[in-house]
N, C-alpha and C. Protein backbone atom coordinates (compact mmCIF):
# COMPACT_ATOMS: atom_id res chain seq x y z
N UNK A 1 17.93 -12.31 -6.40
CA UNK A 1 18.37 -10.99 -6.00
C UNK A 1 19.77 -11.10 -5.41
N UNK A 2 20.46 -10.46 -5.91
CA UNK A 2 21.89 -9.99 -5.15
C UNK A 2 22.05 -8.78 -4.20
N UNK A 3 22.42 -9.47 -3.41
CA UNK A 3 22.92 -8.24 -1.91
C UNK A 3 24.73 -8.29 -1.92
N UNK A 4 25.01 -6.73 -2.29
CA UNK A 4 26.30 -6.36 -1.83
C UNK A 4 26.48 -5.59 -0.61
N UNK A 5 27.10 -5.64 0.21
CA UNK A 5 27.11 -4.57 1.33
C UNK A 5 28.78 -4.33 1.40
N UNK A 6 28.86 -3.14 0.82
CA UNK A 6 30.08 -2.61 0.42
C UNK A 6 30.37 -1.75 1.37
N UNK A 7 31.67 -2.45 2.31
CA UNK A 7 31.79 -1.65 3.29
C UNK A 7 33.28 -0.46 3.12
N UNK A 8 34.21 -0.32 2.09
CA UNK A 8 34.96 0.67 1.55
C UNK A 8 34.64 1.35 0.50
N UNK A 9 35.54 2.71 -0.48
CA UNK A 9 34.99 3.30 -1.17
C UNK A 9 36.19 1.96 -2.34
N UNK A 10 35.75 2.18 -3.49
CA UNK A 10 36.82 1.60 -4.28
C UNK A 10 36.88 2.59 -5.60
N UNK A 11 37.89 2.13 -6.60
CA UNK A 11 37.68 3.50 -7.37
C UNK A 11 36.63 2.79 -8.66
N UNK A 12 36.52 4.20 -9.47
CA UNK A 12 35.65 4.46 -10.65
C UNK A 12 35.64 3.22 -11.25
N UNK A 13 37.05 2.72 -11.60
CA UNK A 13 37.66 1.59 -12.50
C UNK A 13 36.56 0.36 -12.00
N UNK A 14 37.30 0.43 -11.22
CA UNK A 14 36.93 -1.51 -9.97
C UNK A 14 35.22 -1.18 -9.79
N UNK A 15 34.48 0.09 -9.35
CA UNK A 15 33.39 -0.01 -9.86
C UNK A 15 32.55 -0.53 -11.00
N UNK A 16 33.30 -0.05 -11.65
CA UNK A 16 32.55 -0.29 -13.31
C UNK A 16 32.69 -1.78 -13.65
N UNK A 17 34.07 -2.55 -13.27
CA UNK A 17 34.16 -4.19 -13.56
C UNK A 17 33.09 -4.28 -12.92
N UNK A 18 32.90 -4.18 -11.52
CA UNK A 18 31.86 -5.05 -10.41
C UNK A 18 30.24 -4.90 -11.01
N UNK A 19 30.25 -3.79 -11.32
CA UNK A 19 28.38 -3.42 -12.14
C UNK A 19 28.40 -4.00 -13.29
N UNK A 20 29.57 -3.98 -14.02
CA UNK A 20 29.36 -4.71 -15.58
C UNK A 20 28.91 -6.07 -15.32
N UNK A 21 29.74 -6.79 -14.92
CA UNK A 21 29.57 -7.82 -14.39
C UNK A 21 28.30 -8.31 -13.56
N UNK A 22 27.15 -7.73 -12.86
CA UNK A 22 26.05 -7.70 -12.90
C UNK A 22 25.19 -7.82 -13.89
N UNK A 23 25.83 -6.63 -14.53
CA UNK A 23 24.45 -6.02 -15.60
C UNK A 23 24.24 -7.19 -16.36
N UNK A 24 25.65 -7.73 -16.82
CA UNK A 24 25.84 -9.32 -17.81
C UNK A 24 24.63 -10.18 -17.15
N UNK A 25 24.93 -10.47 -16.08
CA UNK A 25 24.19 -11.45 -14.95
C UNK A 25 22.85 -11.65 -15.00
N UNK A 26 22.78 -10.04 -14.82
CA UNK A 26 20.99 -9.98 -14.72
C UNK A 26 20.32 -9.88 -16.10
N UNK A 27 20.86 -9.63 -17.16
CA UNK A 27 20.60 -9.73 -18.26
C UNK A 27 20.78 -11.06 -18.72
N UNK A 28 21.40 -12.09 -18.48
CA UNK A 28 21.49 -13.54 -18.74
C UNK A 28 20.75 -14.44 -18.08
N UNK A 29 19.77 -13.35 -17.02
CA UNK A 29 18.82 -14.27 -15.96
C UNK A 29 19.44 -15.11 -15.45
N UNK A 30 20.92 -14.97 -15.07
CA UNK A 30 20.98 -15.32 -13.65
C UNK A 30 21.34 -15.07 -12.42
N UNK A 31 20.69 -13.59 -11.73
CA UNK A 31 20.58 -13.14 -11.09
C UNK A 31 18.93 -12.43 -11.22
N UNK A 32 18.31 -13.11 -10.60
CA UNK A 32 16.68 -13.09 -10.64
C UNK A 32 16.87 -11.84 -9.50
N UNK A 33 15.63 -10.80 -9.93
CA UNK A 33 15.28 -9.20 -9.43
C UNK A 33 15.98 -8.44 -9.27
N UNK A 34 17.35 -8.31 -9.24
CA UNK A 34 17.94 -7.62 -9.09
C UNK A 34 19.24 -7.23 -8.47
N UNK A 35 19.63 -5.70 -8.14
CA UNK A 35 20.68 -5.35 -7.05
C UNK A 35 20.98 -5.05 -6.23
N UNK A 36 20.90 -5.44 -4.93
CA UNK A 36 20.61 -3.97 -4.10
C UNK A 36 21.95 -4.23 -3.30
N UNK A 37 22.50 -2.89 -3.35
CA UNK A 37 24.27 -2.42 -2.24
C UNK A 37 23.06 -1.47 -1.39
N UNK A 38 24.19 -1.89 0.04
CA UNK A 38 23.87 -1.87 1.10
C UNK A 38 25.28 -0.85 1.77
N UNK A 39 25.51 0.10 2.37
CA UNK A 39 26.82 0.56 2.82
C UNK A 39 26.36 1.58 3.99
N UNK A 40 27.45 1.85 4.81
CA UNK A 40 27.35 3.03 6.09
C UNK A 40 28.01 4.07 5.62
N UNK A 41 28.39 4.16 4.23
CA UNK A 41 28.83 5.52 3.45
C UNK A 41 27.99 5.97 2.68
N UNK A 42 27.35 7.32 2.45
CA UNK A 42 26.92 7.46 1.03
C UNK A 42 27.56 7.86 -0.17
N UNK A 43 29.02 8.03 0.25
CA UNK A 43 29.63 7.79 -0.84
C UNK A 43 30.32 7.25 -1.54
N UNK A 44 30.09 5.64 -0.82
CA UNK A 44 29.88 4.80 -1.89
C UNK A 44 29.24 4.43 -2.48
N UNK A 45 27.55 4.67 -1.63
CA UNK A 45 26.38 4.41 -2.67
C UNK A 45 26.20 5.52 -3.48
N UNK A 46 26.80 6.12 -3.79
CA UNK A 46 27.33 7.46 -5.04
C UNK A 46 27.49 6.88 -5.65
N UNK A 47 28.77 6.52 -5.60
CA UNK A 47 29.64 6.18 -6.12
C UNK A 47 29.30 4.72 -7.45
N UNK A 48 28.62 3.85 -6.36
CA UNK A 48 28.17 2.44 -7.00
C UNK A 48 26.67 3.01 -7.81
N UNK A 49 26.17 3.77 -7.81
CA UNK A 49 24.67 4.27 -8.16
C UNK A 49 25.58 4.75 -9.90
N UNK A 50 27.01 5.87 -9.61
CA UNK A 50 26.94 6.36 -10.75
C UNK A 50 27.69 5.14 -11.61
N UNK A 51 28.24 3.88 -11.41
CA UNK A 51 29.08 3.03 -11.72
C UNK A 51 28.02 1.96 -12.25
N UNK A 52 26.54 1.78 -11.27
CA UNK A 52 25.77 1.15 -12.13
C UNK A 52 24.80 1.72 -13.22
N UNK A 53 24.87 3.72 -13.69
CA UNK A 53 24.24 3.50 -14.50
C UNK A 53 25.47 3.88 -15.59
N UNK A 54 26.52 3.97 -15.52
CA UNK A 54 27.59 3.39 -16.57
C UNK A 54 27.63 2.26 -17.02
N UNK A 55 27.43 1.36 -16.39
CA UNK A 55 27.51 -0.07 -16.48
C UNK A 55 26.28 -0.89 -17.40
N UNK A 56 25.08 0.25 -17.48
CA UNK A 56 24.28 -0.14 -18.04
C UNK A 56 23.09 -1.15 -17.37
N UNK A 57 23.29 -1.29 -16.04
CA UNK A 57 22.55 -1.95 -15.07
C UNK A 57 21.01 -0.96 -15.15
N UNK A 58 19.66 -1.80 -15.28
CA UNK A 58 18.89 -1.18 -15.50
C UNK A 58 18.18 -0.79 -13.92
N UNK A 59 17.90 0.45 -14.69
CA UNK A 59 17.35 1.73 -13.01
C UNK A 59 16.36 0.82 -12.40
N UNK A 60 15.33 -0.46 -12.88
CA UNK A 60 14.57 -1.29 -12.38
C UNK A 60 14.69 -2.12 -11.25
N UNK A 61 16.11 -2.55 -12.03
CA UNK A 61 17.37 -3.62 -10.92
C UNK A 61 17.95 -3.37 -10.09
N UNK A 62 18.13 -2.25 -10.00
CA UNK A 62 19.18 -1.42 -9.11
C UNK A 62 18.46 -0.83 -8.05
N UNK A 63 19.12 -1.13 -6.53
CA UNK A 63 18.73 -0.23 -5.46
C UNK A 63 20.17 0.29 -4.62
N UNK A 64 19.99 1.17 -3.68
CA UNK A 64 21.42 1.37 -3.57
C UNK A 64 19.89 2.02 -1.81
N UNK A 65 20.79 1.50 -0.42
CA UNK A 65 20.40 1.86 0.52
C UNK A 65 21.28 2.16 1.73
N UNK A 66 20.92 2.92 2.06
CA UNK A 66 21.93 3.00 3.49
C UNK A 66 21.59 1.65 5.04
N UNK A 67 23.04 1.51 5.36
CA UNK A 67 22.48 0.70 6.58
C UNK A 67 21.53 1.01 7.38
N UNK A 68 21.77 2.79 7.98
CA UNK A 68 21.04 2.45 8.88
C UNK A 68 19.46 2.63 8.62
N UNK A 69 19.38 2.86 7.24
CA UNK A 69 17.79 2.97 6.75
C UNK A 69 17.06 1.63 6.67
N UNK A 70 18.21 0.36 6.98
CA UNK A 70 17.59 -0.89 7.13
C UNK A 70 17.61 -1.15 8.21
N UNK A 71 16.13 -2.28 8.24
CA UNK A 71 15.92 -2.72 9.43
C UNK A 71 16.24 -4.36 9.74
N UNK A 72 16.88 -4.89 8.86
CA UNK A 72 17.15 -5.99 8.72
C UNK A 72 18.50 -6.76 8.60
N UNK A 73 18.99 -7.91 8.71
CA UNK A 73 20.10 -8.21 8.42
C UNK A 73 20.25 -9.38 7.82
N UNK A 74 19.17 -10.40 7.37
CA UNK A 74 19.07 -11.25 6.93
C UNK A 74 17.94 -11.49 5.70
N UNK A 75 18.31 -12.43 4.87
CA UNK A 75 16.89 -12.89 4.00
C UNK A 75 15.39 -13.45 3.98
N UNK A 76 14.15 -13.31 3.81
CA UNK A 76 13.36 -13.87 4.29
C UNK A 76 14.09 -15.10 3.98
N UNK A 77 13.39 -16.57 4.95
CA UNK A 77 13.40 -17.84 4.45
C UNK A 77 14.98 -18.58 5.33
N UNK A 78 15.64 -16.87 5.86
CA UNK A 78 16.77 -17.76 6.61
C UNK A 78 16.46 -18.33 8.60
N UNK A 79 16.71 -19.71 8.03
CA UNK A 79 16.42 -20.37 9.45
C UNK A 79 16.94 -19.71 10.75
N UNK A 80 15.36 -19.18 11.82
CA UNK A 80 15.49 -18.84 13.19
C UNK A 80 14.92 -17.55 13.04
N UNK A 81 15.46 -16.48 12.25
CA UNK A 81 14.99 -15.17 11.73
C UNK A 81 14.33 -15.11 11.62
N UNK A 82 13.38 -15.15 10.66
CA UNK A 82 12.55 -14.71 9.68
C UNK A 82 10.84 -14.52 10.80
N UNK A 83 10.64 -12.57 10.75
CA UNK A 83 9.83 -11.80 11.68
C UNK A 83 10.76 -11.63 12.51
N UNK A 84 12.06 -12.06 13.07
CA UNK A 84 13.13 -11.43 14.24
C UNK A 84 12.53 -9.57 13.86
N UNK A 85 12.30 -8.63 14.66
CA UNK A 85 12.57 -7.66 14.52
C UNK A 85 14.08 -6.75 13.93
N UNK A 86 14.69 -8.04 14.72
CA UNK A 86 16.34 -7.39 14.39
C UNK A 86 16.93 -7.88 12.68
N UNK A 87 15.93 -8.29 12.10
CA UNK A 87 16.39 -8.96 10.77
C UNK A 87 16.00 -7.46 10.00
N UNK A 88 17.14 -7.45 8.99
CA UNK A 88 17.09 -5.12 8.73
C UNK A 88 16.24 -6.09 7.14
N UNK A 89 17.21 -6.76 6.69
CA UNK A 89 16.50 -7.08 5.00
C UNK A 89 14.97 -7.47 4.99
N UNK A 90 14.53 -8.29 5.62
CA UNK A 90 13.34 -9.03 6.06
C UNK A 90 12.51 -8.13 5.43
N UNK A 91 12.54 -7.32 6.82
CA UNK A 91 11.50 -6.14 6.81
C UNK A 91 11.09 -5.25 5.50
N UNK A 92 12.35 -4.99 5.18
CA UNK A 92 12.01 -4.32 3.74
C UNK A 92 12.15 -4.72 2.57
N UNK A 93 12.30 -6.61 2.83
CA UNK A 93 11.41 -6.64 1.31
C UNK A 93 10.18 -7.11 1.01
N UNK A 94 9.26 -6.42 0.55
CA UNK A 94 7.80 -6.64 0.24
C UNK A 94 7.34 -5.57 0.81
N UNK A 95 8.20 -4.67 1.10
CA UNK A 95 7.87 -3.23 2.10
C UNK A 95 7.61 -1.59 0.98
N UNK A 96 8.75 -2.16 -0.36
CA UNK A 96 8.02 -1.29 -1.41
C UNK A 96 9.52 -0.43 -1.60
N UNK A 97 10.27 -0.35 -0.02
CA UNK A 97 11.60 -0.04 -0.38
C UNK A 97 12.83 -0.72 -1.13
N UNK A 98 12.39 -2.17 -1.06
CA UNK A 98 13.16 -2.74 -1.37
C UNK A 98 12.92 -3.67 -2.71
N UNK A 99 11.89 -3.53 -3.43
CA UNK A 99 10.95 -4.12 -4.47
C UNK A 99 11.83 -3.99 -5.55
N UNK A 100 12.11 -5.46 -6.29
CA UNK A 100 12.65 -5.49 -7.79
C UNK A 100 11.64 -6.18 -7.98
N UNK A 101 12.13 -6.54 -9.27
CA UNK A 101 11.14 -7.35 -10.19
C UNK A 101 11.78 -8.60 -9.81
N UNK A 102 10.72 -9.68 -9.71
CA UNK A 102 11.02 -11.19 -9.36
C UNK A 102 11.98 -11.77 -11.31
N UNK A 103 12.49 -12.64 -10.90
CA UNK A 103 13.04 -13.45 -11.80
C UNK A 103 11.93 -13.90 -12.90
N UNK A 104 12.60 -13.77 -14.07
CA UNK A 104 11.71 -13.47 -15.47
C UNK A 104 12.15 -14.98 -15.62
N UNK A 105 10.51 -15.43 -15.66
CA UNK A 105 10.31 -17.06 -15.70
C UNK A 105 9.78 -18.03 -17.42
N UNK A 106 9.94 -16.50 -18.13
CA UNK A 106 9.82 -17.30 -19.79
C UNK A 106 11.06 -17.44 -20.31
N UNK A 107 11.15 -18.47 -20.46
CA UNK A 107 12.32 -19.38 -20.92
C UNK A 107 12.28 -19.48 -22.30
């Protein structure tokens, strides 16, 4: 899974490289479950939402959330964290908000 946390707006253009460039990724399996941008704007998660379904990034892969709707700030599995209350990612993944599909393991 890839975490962006896009903290400016950027334009249409520079959108569309950054999602293409995913979509390649996750379609080449290597970027296992998915996308999820993270921002304190929603209009950049507009913005990146309408740039990843230009991009062809599938609606499966793709999450787009606001900060403060997370409760986490780290990955499960990172040393000291992991159950911290103050960890925003933690919490919501396996929570149903934050659910992609795990990495496609037929080779």
């Amino acid at each position: 899974m890839a975490v962006e946390v896009e903290l400016s707006y950027k334009s249409p253009r520079r959108f569309d490289a950054i999602l293409a460039g995913y979509e390649l990724s996750i379609a080449r399996g290597n970027v296992g479950g998915g996308l999820l941008y993270v921002s304190a704007r929603a209009d950049v998660l507009a913005a990146v939402t309408r740039a990843a379904h230009r991009s062809g990034v599938p609606e499966s892969r793709f999450r787009a959330r606001m900060l403060a709707d997370s409760r986490t700030t780290m990955l499960p599995g990172d040393r000291g964290l992991r159950g911290d209350p103050r960890c925003t990612v933690c919490g919501l993944l396996g929570s149903g908000v934050l659910d992609l599909p795990g990495p496609d393991t037929r080779r």
